[in-house]
PDB file of N, CA and C in Angstrom:
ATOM      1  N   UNK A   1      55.162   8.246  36.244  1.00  0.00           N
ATOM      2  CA  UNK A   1      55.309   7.690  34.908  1.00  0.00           C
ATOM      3  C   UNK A   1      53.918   7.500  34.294  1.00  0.00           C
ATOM      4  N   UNK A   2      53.571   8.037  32.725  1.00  0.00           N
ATOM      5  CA  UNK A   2      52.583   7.780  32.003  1.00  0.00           C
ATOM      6  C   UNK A   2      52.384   6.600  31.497  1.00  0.00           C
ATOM      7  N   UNK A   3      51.196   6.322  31.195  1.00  0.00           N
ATOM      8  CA  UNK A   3      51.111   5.267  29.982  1.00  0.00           C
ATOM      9  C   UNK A   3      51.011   5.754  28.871  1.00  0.00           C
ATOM     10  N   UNK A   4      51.484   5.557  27.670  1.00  0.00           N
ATOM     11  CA  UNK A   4      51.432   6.427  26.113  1.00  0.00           C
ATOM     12  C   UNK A   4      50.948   5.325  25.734  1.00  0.00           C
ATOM     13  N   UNK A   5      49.994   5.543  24.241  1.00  0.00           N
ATOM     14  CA  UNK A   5      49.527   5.243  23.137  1.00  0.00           C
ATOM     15  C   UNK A   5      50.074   6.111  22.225  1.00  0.00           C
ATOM     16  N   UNK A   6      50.842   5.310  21.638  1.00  0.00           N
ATOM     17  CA  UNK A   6      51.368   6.417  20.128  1.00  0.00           C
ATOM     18  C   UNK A   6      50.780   6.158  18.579  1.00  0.00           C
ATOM     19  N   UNK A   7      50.720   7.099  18.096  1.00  0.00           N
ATOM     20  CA  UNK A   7      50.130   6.777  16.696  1.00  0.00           C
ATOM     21  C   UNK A   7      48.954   6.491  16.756  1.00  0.00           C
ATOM     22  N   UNK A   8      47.893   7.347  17.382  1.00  0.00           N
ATOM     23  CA  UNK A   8      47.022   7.422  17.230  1.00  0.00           C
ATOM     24  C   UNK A   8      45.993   8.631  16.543  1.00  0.00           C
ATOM     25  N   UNK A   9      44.860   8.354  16.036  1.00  0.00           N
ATOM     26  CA  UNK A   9      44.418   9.493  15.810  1.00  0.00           C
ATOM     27  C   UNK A   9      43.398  10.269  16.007  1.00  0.00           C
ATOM     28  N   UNK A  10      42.295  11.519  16.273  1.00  0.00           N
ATOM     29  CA  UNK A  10      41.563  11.490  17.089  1.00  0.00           C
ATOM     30  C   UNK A  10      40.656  12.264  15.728  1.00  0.00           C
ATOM     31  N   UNK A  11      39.057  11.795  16.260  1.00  0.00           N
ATOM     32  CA  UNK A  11      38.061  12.584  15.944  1.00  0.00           C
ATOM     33  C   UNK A  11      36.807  12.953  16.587  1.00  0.00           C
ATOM     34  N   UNK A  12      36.310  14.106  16.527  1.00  0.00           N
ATOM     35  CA  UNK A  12      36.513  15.107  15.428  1.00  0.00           C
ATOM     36  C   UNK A  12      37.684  15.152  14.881  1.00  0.00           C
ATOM     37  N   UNK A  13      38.429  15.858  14.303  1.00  0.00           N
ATOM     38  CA  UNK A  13      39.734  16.524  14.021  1.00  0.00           C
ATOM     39  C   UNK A  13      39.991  17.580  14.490  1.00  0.00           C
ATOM     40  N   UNK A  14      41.252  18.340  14.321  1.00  0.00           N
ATOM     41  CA  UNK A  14      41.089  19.229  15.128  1.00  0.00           C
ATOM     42  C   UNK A  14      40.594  20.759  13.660  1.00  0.00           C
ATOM     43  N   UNK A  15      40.684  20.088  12.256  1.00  0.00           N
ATOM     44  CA  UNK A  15      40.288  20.919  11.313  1.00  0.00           C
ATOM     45  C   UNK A  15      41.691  21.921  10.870  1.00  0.00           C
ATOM     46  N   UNK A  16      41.183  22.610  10.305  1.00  0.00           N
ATOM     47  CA  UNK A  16      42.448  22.976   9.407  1.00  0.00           C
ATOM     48  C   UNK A  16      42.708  22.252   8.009  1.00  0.00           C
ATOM     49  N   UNK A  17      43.302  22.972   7.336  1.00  0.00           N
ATOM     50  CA  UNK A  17      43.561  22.502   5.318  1.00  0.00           C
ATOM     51  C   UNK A  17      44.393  21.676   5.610  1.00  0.00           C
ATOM     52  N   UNK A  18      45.647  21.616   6.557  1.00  0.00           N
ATOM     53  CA  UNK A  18      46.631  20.419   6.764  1.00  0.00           C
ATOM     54  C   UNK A  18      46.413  19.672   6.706  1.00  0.00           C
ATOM     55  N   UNK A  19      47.261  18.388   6.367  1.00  0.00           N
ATOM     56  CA  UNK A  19      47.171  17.174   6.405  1.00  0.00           C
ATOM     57  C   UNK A  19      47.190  16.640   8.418  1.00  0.00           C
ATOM     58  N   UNK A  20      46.647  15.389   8.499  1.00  0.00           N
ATOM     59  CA  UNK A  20      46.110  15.703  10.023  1.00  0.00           C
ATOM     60  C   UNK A  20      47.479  14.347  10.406  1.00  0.00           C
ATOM     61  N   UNK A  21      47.876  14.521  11.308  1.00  0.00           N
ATOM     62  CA  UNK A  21      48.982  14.263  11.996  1.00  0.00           C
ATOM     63  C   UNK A  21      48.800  13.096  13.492  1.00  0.00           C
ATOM     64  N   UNK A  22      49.136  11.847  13.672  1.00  0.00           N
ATOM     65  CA  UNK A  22      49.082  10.988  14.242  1.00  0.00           C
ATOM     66  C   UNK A  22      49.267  11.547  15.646  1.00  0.00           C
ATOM     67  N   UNK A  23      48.735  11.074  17.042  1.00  0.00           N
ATOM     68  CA  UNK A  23      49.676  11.646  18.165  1.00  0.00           C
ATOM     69  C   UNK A  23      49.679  10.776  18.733  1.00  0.00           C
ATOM     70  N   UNK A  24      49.871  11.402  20.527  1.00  0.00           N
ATOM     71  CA  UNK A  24      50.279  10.537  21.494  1.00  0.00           C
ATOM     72  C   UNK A  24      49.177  10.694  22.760  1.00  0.00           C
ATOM     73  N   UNK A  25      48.769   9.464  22.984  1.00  0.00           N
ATOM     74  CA  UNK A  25      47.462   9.646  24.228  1.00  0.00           C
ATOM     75  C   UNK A  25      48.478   9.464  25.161  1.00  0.00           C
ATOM     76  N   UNK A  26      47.860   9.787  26.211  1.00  0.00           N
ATOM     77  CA  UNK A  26      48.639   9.279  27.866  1.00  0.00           C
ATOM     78  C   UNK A  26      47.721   9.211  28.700  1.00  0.00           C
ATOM     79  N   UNK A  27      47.938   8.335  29.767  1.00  0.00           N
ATOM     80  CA  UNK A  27      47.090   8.086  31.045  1.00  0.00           C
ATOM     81  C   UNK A  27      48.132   8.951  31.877  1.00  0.00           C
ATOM     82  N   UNK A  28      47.793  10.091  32.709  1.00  0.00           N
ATOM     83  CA  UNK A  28      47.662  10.867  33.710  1.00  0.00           C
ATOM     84  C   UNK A  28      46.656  10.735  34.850  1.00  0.00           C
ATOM     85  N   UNK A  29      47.162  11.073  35.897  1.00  0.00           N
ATOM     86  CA  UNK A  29      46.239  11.135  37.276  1.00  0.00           C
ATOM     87  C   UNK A  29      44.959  11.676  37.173  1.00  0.00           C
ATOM     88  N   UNK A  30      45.023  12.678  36.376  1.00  0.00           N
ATOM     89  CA  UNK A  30      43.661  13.346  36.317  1.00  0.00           C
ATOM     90  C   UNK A  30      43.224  13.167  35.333  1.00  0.00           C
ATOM     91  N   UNK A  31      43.404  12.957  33.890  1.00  0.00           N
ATOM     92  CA  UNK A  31      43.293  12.637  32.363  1.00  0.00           C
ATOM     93  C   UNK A  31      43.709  11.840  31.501  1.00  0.00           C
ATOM     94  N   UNK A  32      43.046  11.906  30.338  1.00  0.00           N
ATOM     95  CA  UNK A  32      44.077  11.724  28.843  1.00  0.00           C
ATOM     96  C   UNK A  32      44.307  13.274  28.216  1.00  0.00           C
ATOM     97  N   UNK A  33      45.220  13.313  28.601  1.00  0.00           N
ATOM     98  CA  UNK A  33      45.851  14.440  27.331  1.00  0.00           C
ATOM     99  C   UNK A  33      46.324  13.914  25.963  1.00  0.00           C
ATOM    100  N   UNK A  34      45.613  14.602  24.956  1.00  0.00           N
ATOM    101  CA  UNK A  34      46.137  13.718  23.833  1.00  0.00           C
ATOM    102  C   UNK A  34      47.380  15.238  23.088  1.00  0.00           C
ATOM    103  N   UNK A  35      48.226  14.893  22.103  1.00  0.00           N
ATOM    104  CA  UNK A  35      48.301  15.792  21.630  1.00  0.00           C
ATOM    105  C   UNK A  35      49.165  15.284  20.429  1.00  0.00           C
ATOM    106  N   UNK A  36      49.536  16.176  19.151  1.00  0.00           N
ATOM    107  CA  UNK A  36      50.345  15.763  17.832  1.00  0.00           C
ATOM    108  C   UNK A  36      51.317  17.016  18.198  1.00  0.00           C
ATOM    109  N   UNK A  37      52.233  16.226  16.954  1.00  0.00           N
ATOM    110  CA  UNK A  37      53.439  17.208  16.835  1.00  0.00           C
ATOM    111  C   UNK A  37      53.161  18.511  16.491  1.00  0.00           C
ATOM    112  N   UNK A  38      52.414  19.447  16.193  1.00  0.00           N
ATOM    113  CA  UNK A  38      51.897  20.871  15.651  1.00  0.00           C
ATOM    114  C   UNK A  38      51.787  21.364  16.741  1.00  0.00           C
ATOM    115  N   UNK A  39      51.998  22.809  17.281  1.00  0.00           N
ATOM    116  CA  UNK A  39      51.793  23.394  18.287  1.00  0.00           C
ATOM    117  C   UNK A  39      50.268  23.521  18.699  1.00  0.00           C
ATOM    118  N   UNK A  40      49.788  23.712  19.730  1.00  0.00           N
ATOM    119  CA  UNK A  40      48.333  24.354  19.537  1.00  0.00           C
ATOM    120  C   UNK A  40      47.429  23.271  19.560  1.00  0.00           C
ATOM    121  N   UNK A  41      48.109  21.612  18.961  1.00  0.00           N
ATOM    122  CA  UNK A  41      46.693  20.467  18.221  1.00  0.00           C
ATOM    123  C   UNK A  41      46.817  19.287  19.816  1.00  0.00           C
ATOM    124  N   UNK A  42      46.284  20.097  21.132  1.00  0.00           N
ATOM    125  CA  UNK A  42      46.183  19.309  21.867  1.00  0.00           C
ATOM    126  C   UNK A  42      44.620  19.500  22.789  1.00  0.00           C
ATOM    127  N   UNK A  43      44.193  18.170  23.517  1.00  0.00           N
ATOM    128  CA  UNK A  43      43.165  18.280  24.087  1.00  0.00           C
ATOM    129  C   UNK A  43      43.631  17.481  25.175  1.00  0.00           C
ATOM    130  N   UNK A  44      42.333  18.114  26.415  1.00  0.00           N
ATOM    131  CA  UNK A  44      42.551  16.884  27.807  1.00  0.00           C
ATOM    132  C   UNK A  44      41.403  16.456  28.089  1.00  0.00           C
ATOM    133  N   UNK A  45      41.161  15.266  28.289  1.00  0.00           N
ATOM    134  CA  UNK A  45      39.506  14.888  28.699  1.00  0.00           C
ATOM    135  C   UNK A  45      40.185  14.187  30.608  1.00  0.00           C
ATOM    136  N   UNK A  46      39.378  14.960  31.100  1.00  0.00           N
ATOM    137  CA  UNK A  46      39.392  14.738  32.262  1.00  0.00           C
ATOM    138  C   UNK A  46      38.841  13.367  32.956  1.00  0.00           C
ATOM    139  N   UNK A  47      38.827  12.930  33.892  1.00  0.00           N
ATOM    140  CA  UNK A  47      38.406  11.291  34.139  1.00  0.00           C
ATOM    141  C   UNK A  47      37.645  11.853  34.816  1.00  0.00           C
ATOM    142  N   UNK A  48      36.784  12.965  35.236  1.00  0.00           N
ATOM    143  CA  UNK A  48      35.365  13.577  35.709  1.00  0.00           C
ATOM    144  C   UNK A  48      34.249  13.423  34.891  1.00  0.00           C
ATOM    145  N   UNK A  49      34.971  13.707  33.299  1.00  0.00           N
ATOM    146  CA  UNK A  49      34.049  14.771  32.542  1.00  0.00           C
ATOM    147  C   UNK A  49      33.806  12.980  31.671  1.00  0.00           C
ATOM    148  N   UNK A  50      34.182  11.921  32.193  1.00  0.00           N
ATOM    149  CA  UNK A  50      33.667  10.484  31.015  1.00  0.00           C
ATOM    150  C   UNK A  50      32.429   9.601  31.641  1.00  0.00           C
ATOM    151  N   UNK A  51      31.491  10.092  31.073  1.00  0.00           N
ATOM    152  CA  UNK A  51      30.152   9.406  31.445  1.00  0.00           C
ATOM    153  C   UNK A  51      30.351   8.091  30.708  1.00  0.00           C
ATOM    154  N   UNK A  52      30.501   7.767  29.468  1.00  0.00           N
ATOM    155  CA  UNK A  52      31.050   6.043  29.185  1.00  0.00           C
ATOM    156  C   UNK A  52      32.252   6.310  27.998  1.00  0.00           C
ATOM    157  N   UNK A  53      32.884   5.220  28.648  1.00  0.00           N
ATOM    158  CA  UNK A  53      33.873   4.389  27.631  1.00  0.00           C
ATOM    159  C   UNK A  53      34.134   3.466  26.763  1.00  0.00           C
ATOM    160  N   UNK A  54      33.753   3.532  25.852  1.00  0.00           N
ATOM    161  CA  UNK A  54      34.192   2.167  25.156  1.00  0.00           C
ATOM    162  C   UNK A  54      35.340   1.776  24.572  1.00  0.00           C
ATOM    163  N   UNK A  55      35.413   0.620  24.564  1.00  0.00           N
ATOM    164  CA  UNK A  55      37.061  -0.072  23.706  1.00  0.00           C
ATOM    165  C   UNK A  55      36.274  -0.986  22.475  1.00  0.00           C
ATOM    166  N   UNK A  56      37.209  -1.112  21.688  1.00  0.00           N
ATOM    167  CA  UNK A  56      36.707  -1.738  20.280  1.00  0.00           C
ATOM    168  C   UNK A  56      37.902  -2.310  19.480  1.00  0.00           C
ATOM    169  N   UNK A  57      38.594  -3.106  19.552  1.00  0.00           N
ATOM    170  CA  UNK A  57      39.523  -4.252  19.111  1.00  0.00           C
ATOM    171  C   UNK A  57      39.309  -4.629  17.820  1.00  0.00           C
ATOM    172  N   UNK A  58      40.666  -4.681  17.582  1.00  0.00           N
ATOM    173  CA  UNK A  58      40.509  -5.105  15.962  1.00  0.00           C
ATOM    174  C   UNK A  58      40.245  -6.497  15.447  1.00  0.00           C
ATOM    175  N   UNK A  59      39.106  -6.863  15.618  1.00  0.00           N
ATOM    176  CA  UNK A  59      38.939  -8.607  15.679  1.00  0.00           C
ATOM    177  C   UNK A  59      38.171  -8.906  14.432  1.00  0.00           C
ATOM    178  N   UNK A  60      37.252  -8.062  13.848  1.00  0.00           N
ATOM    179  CA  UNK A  60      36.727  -8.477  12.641  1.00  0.00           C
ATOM    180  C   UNK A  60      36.924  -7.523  11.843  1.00  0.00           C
ATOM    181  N   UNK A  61      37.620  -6.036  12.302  1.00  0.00           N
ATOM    182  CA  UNK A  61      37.837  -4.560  12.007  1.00  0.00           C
ATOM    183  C   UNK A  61      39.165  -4.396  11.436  1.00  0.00           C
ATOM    184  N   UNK A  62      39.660  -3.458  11.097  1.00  0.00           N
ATOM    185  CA  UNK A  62      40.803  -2.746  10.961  1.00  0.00           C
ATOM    186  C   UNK A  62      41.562  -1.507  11.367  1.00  0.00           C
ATOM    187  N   UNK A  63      40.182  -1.163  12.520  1.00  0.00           N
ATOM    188  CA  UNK A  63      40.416  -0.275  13.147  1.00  0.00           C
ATOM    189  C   UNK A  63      40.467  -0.935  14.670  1.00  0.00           C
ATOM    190  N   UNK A  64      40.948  -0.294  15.360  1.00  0.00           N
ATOM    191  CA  UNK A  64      41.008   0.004  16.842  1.00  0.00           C
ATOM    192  C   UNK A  64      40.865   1.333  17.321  1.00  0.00           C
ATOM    193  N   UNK A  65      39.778   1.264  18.190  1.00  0.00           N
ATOM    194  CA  UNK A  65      38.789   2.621  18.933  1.00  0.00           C
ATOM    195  C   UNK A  65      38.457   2.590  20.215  1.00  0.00           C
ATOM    196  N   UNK A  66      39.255   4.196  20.467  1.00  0.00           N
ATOM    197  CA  UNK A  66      38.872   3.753  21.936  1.00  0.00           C
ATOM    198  C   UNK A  66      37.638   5.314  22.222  1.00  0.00           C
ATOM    199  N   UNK A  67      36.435   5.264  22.214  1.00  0.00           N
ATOM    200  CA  UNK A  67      35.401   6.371  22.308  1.00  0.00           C
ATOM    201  C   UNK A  67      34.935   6.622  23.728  1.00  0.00           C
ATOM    202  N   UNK A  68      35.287   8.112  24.123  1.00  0.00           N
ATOM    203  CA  UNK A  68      34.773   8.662  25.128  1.00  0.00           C
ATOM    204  C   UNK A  68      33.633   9.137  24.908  1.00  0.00           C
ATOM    205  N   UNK A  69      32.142   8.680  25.442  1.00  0.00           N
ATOM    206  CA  UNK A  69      30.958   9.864  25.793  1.00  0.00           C
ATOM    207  C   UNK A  69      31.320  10.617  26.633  1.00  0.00           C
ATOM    208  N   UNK A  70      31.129  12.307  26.810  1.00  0.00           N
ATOM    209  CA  UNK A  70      31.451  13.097  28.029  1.00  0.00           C
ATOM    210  C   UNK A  70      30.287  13.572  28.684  1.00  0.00           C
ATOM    211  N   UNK A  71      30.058  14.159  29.708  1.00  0.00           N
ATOM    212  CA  UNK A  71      29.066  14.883  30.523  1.00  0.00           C
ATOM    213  C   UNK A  71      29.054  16.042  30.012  1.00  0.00           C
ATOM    214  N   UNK A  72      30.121  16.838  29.624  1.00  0.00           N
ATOM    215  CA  UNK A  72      30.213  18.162  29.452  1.00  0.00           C
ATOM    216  C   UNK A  72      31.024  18.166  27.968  1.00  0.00           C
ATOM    217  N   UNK A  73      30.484  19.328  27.246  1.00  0.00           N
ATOM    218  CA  UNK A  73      31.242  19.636  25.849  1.00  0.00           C
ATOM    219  C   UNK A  73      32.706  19.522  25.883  1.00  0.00           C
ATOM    220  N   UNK A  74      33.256  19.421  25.298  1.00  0.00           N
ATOM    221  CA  UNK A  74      34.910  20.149  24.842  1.00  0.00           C
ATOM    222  C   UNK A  74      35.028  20.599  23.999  1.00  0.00           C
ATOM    223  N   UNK A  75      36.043  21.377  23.736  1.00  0.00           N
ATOM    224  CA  UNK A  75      36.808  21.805  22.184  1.00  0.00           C
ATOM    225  C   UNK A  75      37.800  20.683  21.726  1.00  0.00           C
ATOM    226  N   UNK A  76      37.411  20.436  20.308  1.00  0.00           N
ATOM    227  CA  UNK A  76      38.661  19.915  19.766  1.00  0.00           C
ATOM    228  C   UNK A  76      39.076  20.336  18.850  1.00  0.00           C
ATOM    229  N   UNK A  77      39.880  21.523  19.096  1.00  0.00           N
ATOM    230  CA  UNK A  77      40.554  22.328  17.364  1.00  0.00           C
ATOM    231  C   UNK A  77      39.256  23.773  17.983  1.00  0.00           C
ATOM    232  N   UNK A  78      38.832  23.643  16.412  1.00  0.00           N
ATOM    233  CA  UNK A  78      37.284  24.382  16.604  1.00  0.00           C
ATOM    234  C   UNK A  78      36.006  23.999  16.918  1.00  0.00           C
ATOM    235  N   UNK A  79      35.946  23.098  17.173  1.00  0.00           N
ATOM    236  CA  UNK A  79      34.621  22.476  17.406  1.00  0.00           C
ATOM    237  C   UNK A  79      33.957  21.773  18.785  1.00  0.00           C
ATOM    238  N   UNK A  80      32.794  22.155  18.985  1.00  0.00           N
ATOM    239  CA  UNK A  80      32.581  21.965  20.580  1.00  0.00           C
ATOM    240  C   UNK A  80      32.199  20.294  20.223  1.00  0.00           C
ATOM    241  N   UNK A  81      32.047  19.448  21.113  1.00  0.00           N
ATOM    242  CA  UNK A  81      31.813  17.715  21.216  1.00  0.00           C
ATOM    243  C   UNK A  81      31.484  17.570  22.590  1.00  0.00           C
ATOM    244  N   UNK A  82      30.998  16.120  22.245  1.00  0.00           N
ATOM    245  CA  UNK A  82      30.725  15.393  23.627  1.00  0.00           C
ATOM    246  C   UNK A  82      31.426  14.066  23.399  1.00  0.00           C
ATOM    247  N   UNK A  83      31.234  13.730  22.405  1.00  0.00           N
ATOM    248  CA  UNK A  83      31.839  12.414  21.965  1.00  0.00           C
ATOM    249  C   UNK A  83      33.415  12.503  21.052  1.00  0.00           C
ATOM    250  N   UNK A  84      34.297  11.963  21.909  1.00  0.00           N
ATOM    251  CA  UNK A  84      35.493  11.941  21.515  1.00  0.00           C
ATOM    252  C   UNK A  84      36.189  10.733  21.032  1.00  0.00           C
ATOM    253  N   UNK A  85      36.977  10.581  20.088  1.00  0.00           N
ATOM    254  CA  UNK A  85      37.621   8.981  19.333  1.00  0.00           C
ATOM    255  C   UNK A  85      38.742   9.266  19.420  1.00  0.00           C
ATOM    256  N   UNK A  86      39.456   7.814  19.890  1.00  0.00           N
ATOM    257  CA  UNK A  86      41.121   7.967  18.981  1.00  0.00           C
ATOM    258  C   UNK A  86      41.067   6.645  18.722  1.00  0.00           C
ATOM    259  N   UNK A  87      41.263   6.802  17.260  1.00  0.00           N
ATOM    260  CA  UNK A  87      41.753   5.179  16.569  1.00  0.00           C
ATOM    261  C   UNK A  87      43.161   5.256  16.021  1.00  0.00           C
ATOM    262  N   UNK A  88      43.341   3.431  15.659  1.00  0.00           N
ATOM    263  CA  UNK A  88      44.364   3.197  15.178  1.00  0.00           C
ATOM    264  C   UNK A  88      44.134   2.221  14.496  1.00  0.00           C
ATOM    265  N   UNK A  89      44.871   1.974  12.876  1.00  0.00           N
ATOM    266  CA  UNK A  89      44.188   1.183  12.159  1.00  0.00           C
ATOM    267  C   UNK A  89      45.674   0.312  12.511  1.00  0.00           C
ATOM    268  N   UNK A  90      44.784  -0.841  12.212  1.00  0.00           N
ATOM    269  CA  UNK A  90      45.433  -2.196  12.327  1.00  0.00           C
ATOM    270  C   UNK A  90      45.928  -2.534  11.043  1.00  0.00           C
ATOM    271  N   UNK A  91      47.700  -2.429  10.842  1.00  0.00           N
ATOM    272  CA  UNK A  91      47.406  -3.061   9.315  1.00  0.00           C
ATOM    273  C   UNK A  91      48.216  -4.508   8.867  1.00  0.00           C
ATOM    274  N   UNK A  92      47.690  -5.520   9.972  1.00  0.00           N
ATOM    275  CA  UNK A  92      47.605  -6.816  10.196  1.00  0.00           C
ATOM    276  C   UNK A  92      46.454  -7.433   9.330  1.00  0.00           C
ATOM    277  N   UNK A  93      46.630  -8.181   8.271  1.00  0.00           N
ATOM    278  CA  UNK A  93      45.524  -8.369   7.602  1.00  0.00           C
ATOM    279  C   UNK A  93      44.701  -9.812   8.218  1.00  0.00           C
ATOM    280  N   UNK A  94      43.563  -9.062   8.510  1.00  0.00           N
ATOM    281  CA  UNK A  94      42.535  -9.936   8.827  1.00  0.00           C
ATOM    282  C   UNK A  94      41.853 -11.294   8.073  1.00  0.00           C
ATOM    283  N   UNK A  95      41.656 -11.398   7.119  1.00  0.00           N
ATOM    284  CA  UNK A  95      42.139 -12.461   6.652  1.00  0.00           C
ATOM    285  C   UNK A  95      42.938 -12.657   5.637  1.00  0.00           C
ATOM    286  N   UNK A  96      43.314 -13.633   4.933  1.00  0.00           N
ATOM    287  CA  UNK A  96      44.249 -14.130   3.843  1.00  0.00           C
ATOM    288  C   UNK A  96      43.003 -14.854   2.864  1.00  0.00           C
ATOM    289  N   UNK A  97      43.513 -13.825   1.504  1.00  0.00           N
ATOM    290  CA  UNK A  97      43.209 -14.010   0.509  1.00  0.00           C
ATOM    291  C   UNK A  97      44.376 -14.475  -0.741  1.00  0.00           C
ATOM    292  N   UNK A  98      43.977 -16.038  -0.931  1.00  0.00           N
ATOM    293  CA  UNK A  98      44.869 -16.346  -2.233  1.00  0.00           C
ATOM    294  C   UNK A  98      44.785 -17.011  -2.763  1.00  0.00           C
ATOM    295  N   UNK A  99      45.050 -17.067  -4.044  1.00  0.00           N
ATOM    296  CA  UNK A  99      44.726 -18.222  -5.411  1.00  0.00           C
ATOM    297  C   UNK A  99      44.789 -19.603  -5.457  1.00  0.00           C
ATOM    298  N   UNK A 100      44.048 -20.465  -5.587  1.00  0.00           N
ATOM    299  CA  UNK A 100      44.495 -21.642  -5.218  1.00  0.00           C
ATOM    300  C   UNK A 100      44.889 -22.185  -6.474  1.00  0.00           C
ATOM    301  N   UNK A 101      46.027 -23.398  -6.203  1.00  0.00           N
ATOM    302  CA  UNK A 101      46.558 -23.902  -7.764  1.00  0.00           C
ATOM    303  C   UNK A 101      46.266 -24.698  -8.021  1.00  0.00           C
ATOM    304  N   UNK A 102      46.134 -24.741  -9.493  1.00  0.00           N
ATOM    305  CA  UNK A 102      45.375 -26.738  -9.943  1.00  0.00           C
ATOM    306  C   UNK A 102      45.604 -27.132 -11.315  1.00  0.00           C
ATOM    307  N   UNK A 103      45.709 -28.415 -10.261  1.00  0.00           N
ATOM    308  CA  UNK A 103      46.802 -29.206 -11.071  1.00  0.00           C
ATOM    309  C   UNK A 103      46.890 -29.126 -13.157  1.00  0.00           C
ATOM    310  N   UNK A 104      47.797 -28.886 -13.625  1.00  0.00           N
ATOM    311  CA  UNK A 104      47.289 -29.369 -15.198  1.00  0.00           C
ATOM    312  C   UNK A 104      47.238 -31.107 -15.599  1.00  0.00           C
TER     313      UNK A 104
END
């Protein structure tokens, strides 16, 4: 059994005129395979190839990021990388903004 992250999205992109399409990460034995609904718009980053990880929480943000540095290039789409993203925006509003009333 995997772990999924759904609705996420990754950059680079994978490029193309399309509009770019949310997917699904998973924890696998050997990887994250990420991939979207379009044939063809998938990548795997291997748990060899991650020299650092970071996580990044939506605490003062609106995003949530989770960024791989790699040892070795990849493709994503067309484009070779080392540094890989998948975010997800938070759309929990961080703070509250509102009018205050007074008195007549």
């Amino acid at each position: 059994m995997a772990i999924k992250l759904i609705d996420l999205w990754i950059r680079p992109t994978f490029g193309g005129g399309e509009r770019k399409l949310s997917g699904i990460l998973e924890a696998h034995l050997n990887g994250f395979p990420y991939s979207t609904s379009r044939p063809g718009e998938c990548v795997v980053i291997m748990y060899g190839n991650i020299k650092h990880a970071f996580f990044q929480p939506a605490e003062k943000e609106m995003i949530i990021v989770v960024h791989f540095h790699l040892h070795n290039h990849i493709m994503v789409g067309t484009k070779k990388t080392k540094d890989v993203q998948f975010y997800a925006v938070d759309l929990h509003p961080v703070t509250v903004v509102g009018k205050e009333k007074h008195g007549i």
